[in-house]
Protein backbone atom coordinates (compact mmCIF):
# COMPACT_ATOMS: atom_id res chain seq x y z
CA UNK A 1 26.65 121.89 -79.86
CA UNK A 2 25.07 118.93 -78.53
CA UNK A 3 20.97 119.46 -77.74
CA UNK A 4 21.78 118.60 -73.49
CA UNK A 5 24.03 121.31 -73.69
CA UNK A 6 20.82 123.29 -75.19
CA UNK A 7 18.50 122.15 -72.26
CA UNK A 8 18.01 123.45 -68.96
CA UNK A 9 14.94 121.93 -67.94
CA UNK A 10 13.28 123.79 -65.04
CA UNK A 11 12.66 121.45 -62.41
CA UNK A 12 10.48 121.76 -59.91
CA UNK A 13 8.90 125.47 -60.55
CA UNK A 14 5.45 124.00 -61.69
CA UNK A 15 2.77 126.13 -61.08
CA UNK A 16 0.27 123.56 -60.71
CA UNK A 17 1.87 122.57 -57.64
CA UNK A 18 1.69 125.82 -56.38
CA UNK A 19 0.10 125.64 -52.65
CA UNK A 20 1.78 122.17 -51.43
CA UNK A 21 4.55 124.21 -50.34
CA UNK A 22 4.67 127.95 -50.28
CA UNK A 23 3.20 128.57 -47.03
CA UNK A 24 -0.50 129.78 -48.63
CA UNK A 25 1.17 132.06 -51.34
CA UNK A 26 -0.92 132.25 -54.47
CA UNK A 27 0.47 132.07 -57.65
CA UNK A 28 -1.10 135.10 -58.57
CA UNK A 29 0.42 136.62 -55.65
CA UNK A 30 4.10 134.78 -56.87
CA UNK A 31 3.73 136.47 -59.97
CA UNK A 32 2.68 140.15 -58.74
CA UNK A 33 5.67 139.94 -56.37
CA UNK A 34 8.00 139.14 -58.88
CA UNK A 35 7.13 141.33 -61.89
CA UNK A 36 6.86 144.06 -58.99
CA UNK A 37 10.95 143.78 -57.93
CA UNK A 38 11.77 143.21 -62.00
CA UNK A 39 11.13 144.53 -65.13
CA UNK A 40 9.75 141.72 -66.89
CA UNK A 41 7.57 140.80 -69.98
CA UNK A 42 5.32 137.78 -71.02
CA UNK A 43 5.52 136.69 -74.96
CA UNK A 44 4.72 133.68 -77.32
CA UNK A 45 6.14 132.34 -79.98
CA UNK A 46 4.16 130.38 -82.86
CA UNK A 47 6.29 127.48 -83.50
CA UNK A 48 4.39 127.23 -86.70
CA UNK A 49 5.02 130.59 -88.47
CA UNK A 50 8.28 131.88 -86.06
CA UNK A 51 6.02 134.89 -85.34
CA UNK A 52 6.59 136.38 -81.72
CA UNK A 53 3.97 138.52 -79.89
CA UNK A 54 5.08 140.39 -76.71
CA UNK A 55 3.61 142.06 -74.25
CA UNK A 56 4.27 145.93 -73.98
CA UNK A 57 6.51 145.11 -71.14
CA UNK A 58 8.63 142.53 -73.20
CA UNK A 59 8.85 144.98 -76.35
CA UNK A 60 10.45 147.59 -73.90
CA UNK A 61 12.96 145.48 -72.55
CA UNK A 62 13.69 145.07 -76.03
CA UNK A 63 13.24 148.59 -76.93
CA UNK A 64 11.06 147.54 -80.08
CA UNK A 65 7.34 149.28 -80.63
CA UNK A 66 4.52 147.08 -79.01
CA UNK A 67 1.69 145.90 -81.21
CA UNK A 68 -1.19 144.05 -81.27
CA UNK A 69 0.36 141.86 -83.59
CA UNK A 70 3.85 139.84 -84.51
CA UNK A 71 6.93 141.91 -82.90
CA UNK A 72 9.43 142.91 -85.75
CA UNK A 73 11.84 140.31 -85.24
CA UNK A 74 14.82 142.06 -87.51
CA UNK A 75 14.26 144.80 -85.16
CA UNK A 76 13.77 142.78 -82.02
CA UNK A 77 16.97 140.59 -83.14
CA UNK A 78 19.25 143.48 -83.88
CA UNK A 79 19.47 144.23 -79.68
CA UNK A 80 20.51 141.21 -78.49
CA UNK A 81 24.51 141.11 -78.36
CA UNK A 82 25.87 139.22 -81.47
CA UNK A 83 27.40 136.53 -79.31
CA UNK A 84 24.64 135.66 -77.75
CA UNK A 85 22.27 135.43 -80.26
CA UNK A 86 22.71 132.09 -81.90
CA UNK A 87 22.43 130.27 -78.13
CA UNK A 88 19.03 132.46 -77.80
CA UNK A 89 17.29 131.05 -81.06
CA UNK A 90 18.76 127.61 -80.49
CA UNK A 91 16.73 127.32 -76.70
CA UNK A 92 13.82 128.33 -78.88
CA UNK A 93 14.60 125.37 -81.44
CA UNK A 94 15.42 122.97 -78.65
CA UNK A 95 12.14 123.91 -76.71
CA UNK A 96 10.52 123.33 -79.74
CA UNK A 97 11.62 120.13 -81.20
CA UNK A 98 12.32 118.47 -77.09
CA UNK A 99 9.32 120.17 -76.14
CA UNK A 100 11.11 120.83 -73.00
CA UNK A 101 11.24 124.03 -70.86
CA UNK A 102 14.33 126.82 -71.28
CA UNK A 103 16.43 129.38 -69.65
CA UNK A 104 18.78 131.39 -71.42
CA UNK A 105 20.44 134.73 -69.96
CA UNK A 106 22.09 136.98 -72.74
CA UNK A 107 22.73 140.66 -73.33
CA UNK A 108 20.60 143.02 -74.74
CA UNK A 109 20.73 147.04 -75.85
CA UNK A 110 19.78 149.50 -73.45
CA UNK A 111 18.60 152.87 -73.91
CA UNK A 112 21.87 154.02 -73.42
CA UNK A 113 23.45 152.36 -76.29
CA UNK A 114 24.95 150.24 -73.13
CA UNK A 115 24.11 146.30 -72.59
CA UNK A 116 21.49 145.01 -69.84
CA UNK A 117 21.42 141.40 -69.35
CA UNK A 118 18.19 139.63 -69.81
CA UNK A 119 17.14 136.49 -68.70
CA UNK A 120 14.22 134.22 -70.81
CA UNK A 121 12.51 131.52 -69.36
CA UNK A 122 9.85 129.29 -71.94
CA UNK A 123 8.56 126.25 -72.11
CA UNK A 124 6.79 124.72 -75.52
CA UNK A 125 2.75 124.13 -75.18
CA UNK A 126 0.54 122.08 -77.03
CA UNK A 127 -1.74 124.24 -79.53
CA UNK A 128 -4.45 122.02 -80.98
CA UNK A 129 -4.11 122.09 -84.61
CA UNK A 130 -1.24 123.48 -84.57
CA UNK A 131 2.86 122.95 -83.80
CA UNK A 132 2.24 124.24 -80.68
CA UNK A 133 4.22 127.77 -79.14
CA UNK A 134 6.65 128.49 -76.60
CA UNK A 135 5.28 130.85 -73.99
CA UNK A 136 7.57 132.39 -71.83
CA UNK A 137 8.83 135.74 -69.47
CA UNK A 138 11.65 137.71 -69.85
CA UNK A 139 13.07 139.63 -67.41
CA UNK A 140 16.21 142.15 -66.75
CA UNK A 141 18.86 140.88 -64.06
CA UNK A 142 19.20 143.83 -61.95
CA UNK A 143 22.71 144.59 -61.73
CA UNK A 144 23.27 143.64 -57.64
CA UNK A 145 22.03 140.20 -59.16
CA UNK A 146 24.79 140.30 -61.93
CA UNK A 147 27.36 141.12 -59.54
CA UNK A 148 26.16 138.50 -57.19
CA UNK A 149 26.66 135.95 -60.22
CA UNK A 150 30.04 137.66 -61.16
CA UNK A 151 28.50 138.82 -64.52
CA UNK A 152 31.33 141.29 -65.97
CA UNK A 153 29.61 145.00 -67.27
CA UNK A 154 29.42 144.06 -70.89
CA UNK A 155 31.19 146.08 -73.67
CA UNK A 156 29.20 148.90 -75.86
CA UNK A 157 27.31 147.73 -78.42
């Protein structure tokens, strides 16, 4: 697969610019409305060492235990659908070498041994002294959303 094909830069959405036009909303107050209408998690990944820390929200989504440190990424891994796992680590590479931003939507475990879809958006940052990270959010499409898109209900894990 050809890196373009990788990249889905997010134009526009820079929160620096928040304020020129969104009618006196905050970012602060962008943010609390929409982690308040989804289930959504913030994590970071160390492009040096391929560790991953997540918030407690983002391990849940991924039904993995939170902790203070690296995320256990067999474990973490092991819930996202097989098919869509390759795509998922190659945004990461392609954020990382481009140092661009990403989007990728995939499927992930529920609870009930059913899959969710998940959408993560990153984008790399500088790290002085180091290779720098990807910081991002992931969030679960609520299923109206999926229908709007035409996502089929995914098979059982």
């Amino acid at each position: 697969m050809e890196p373009d094909s990788l990249l889905q830069p997010i134009v526009g959405n820079d929160i620096t610019a928040f304020g020129e036009d969104t009618f006196g909303l905050s970012a602060e107050d962008a943010l609390q409305l929409f982690m308040k209408f989804n289930r959504s998690g913030f994590w970071r990944l160390d492009v040096d060492t391929g560790h991953l820390f997540c918030c407690s929200q983002a391990s849940a989504i991924f039904g993995v235990a939170p902790s203070d440190g690296p995320v256990d990424m067999v474990a973490l891994t092991s819930r996202i659908h097989p098919d869509d796992l390759a795509a998922v680590m190659e945004g990461h590479e392609a954020a990382a070498v481009h140092r661009v931003a990403i989007q990728k939507t995939y499927r992930v475990v529920s609870q009930d041994n059913t899959y969710k879809q998940c959408c993560s958006i990153g984008r790399f940052r500088e790290k002085e002294g180091t290779g720098g990270e990807i910081v991002g959010i992931t969030y679960e499409m609520p299923p109206q959303y999926c229908e709007l898109l035409m996502i089929a209900p995914t098979d059982q894990p």
